[in-house]
Protein backbone atom coordinates (compact mmCIF):
# COMPACT_ATOMS: atom_id res chain seq x y z
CA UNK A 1 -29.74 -8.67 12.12
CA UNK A 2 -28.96 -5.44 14.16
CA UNK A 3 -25.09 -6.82 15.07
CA UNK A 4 -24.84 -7.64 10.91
CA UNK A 5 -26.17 -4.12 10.14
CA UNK A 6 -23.77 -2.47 12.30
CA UNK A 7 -20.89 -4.64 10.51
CA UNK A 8 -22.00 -3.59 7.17
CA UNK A 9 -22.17 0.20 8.11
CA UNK A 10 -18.69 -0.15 9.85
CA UNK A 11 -16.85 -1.54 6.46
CA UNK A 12 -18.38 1.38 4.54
CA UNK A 13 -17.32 3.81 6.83
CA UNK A 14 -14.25 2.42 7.13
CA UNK A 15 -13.84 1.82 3.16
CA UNK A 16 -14.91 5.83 2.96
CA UNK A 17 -12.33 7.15 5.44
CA UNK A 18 -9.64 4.40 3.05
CA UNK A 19 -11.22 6.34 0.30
CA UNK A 20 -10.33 9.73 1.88
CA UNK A 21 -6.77 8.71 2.70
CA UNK A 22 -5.88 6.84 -0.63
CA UNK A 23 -7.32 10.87 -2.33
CA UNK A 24 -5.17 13.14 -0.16
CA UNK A 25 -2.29 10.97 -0.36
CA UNK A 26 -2.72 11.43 -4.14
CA UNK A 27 -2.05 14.97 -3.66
CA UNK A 28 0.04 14.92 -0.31
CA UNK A 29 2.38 13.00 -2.72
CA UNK A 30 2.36 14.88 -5.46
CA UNK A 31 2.28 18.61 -4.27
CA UNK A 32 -1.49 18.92 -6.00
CA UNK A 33 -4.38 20.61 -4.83
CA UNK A 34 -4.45 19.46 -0.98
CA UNK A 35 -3.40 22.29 1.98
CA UNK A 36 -0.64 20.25 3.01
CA UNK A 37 1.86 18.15 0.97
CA UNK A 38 5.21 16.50 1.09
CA UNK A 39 6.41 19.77 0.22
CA UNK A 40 4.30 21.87 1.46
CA UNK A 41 3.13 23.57 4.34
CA UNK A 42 -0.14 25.53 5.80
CA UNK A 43 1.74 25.59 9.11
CA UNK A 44 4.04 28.65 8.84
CA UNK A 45 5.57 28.74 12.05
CA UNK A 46 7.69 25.57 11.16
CA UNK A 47 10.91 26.99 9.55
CA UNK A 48 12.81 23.89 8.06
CA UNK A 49 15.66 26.21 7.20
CA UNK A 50 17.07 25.73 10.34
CA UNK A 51 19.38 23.15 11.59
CA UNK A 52 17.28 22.37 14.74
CA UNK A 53 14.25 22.42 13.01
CA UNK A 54 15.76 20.01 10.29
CA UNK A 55 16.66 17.72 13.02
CA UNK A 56 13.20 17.46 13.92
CA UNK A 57 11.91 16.97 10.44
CA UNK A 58 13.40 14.35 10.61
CA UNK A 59 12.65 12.36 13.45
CA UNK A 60 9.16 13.18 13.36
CA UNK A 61 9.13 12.22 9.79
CA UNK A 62 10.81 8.73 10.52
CA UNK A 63 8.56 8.41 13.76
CA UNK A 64 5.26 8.54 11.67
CA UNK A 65 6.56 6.35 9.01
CA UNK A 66 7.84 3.78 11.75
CA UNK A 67 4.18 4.31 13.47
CA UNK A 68 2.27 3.05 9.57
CA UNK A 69 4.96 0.35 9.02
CA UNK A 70 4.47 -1.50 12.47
CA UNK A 71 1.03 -1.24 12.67
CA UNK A 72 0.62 -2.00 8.90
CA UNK A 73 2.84 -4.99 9.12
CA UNK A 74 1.83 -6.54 12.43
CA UNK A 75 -2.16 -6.06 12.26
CA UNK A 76 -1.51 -7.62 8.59
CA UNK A 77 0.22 -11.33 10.11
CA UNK A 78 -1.85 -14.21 10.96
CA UNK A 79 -0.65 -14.00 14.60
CA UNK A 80 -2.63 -10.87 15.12
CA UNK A 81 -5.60 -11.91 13.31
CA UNK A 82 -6.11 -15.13 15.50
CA UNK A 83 -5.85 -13.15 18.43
CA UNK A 84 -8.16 -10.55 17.34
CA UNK A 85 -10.14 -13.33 16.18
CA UNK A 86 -10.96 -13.32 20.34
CA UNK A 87 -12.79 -10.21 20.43
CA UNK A 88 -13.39 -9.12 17.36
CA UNK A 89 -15.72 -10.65 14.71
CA UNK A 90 -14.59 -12.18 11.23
CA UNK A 91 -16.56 -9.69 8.86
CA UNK A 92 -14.78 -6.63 10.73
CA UNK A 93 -10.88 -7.91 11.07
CA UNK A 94 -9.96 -6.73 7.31
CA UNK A 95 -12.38 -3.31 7.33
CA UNK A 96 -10.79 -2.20 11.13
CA UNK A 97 -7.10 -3.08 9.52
CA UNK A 98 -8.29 -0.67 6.97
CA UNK A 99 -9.66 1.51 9.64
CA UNK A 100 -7.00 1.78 11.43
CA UNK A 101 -4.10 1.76 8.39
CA UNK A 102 -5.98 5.06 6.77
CA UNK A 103 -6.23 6.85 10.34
CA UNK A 104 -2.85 6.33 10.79
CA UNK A 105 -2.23 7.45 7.22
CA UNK A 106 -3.89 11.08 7.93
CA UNK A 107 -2.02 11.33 11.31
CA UNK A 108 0.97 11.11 9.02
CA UNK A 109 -0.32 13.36 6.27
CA UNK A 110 -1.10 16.12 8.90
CA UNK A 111 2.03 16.10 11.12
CA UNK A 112 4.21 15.64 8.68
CA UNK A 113 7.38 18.33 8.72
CA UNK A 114 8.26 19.67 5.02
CA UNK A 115 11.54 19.49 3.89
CA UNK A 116 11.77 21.56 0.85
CA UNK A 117 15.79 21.15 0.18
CA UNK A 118 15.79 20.39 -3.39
CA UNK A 119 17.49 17.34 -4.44
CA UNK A 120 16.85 17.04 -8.17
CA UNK A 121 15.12 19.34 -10.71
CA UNK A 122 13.63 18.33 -13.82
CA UNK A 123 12.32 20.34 -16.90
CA UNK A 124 11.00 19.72 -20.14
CA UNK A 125 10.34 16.30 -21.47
CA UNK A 126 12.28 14.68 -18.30
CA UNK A 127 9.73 16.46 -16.39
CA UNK A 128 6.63 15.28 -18.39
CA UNK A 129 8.01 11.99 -18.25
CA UNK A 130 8.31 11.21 -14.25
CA UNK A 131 5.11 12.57 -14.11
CA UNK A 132 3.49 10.07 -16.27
CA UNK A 133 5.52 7.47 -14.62
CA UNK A 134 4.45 9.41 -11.29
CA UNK A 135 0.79 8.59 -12.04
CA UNK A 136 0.97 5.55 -13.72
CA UNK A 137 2.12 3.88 -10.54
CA UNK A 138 -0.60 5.65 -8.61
CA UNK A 139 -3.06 3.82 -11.73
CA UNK A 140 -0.98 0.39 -11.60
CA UNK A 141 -1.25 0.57 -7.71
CA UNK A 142 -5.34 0.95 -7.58
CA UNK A 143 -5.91 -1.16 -10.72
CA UNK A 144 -4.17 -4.39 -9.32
CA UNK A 145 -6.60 -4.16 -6.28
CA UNK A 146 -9.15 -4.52 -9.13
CA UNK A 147 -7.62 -7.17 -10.52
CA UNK A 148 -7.77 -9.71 -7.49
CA UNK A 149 -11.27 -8.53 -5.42
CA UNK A 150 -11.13 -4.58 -4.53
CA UNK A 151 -13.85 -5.10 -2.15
CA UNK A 152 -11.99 -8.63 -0.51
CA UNK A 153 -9.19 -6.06 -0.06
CA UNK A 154 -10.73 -3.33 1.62
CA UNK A 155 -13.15 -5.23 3.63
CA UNK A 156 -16.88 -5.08 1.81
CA UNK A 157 -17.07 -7.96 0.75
CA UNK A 158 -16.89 -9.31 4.07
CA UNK A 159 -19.09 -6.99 5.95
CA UNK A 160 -21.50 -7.86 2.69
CA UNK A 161 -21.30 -11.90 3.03
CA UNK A 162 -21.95 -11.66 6.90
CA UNK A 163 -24.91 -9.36 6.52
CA UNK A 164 -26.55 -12.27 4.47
CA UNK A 165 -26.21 -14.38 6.87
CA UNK A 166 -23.58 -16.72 4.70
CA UNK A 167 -20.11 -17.71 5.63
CA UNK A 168 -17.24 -16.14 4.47
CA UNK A 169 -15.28 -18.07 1.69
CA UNK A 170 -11.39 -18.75 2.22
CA UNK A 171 -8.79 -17.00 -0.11
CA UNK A 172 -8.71 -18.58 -3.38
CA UNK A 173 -5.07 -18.03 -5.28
CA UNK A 174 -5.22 -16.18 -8.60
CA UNK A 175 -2.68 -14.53 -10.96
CA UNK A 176 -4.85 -12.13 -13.34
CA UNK A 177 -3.28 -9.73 -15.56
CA UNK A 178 -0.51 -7.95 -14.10
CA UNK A 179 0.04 -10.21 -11.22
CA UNK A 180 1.82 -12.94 -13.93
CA UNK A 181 4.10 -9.97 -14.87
CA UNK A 182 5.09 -9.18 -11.21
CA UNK A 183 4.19 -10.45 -7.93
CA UNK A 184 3.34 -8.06 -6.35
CA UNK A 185 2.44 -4.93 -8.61
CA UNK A 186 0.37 -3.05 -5.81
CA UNK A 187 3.98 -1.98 -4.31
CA UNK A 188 5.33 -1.80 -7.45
CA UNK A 189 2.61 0.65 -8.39
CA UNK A 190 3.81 2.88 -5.37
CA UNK A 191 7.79 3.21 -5.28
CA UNK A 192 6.72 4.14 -9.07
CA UNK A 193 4.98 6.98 -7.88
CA UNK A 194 6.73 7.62 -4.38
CA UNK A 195 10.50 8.20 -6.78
CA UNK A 196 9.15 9.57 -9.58
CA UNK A 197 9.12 13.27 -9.52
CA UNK A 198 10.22 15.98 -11.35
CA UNK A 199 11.41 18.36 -8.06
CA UNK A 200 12.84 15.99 -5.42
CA UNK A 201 13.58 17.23 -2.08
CA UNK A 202 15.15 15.95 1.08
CA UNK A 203 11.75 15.27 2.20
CA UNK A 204 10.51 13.89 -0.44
CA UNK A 205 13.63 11.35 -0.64
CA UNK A 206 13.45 10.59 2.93
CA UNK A 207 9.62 9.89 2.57
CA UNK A 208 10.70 7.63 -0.74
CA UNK A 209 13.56 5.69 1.06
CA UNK A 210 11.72 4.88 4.26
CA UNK A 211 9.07 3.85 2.30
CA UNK A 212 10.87 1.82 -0.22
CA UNK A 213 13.11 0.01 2.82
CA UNK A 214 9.74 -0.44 4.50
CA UNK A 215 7.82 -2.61 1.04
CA UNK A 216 11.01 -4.82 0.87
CA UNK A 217 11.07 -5.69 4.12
CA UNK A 218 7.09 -5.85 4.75
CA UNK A 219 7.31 -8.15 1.41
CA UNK A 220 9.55 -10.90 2.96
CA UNK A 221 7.03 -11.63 5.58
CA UNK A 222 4.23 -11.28 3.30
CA UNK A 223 5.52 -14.26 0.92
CA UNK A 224 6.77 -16.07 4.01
CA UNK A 225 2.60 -16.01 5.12
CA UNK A 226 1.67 -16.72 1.29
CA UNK A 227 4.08 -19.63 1.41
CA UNK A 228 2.54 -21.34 4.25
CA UNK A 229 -0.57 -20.36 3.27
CA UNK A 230 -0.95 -21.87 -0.39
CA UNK A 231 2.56 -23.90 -0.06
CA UNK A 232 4.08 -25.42 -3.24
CA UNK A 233 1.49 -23.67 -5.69
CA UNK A 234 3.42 -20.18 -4.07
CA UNK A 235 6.91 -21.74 -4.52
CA UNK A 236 6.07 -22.33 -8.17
CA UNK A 237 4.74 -18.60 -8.41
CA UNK A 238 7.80 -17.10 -7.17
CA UNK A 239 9.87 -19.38 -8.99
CA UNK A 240 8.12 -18.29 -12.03
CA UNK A 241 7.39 -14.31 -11.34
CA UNK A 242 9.81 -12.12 -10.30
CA UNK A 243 8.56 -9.41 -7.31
CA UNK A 244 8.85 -6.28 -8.20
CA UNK A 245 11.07 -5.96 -11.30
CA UNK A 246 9.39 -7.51 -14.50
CA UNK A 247 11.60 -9.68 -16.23
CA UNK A 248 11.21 -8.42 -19.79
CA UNK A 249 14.55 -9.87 -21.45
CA UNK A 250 14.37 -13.49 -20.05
CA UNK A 251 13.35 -16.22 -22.00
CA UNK A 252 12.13 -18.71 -19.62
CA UNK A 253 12.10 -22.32 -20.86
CA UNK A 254 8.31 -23.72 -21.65
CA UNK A 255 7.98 -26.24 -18.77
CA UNK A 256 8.52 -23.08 -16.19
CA UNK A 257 5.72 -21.26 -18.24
CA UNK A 258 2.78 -23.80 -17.56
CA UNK A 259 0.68 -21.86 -14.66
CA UNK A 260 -0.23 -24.13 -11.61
CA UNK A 261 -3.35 -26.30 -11.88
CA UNK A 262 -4.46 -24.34 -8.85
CA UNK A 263 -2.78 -20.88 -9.37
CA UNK A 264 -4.20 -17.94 -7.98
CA UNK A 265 -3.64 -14.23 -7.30
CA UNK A 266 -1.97 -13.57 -3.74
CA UNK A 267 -3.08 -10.81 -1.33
């Protein structure tokens, strides 16, 4: 009972510190409210007007970026989890990938080098408009967590299931709401508010292209897993659902339309 406790307070501190992250990026983002942003910083010693110091920007910018995307993408494969499966119980695998994805997050958010060359500026209803795009992806983003099992995602659920004493269920495959539109509308949700922005800078865009290069190549071995994972029933998905762009204009023919008997929502 004391090991399942100690499970169950680990995925809530781990879900709180996600919680923390997923806030300040919010604002880290979008230049609001937080001490330190894309844009922005409490560090005045740095002096990104330089060429040096530019140069740095850079590749300390690229070298915290790098840092997320490998250990996003490699704690996220099903290598790593059966050889953390060694040493590390069941309930805690997805709350310490959370863990450690959100740490590595604020590391990030609080050595990252401003660089406030502008690149764009937008006024008026332009401006009011990338905003609203701006923060509709941040709202598509956390609602599609919602729509398959927010607490599956982040590791609860888990650390809840194990404290009872039950064993934890397998992924089922569902495709609720905005997930039959696109197939993955989490990372659609954020290059929608990672581009849109009504002052872009060279930071800014370097933070946007890293990040976008980063989801379409993190995506190719995520459906490669969901493939051999749920097999045909995923073939028919992506045959069916585009990934990131929905297909609005395309009149698919009716056969192509019927869902899989056993169609479900991939994570």
């Amino acid at each position: 009972m004391i090991s399942r406790l100690l499970i169950l307070l680990y995925a809530i501190v781990s879900y709180v510190i996600f919680t923390v992250s997923f806030l300040y990026a919010l604002g880290f983002v979008g230049n609001y409210v937080v001490p330190k942003s894309i844009d922005m910083s409490i560090d005045k010693s740095i002096d990104v007007g330089s060429p040096t110091d530019l140069s740095v920007a850079v590749v300390v910018n690229l070298l915290l970026m790098s840092l997320f995307a490998i250990q996003h993408s490699v704690m996220a494969r099903p290598a790593f989890k059966r050889w953390s499966a060694k040493f590390l119980p069941l309930a805690c695998q997805r709350s310490t990938y959370v863990l450690l994805s959100s740490l590595v997050l604020l590391l990030l958010f609080w050595q990252w080098r401003p660089i406030p060359t502008p690149i764009w500026e937008a006024s008026g209803t332009v401006a009011w408009l990338l905003i609203g795009v701006h923060w509709l992806g941040w709202l598509i983003a956390f609602a599609s967590t919602h729509m398959i099992d927010h607490f599956d995602l982040f590791g609860l659920r888990q650390a809840f299931v194990a404290f009872r004493g039950s064993e934890i269920p397998g992924q089922s495959f569902r495709t609720p709401l905005l997930y039959k539109i696109v197939r993955h509308p989490i990372m659609l949700g954020f290059l929608l508010a990672f581009w849109a922005t009504p002052e872009m800078t060279a930071g800014h865009l370097l933070f946007a292209l890293a990040n976008t290069a980063y989801i379409l190549i993190a995506l190719q071995f995520e459906e490669r897993d969901l493939i051999a994972e749920f097999g045909m029933t995923y073939q028919q998905y992506r045959h069916r659902v585009p990934m990131l762009v929905p297909r609005l204009f395309t009149r698919r023919p009716a056969d192509e339309r019927q869902p899989p008997r056993s169609a479900g929502a991939p994570r």
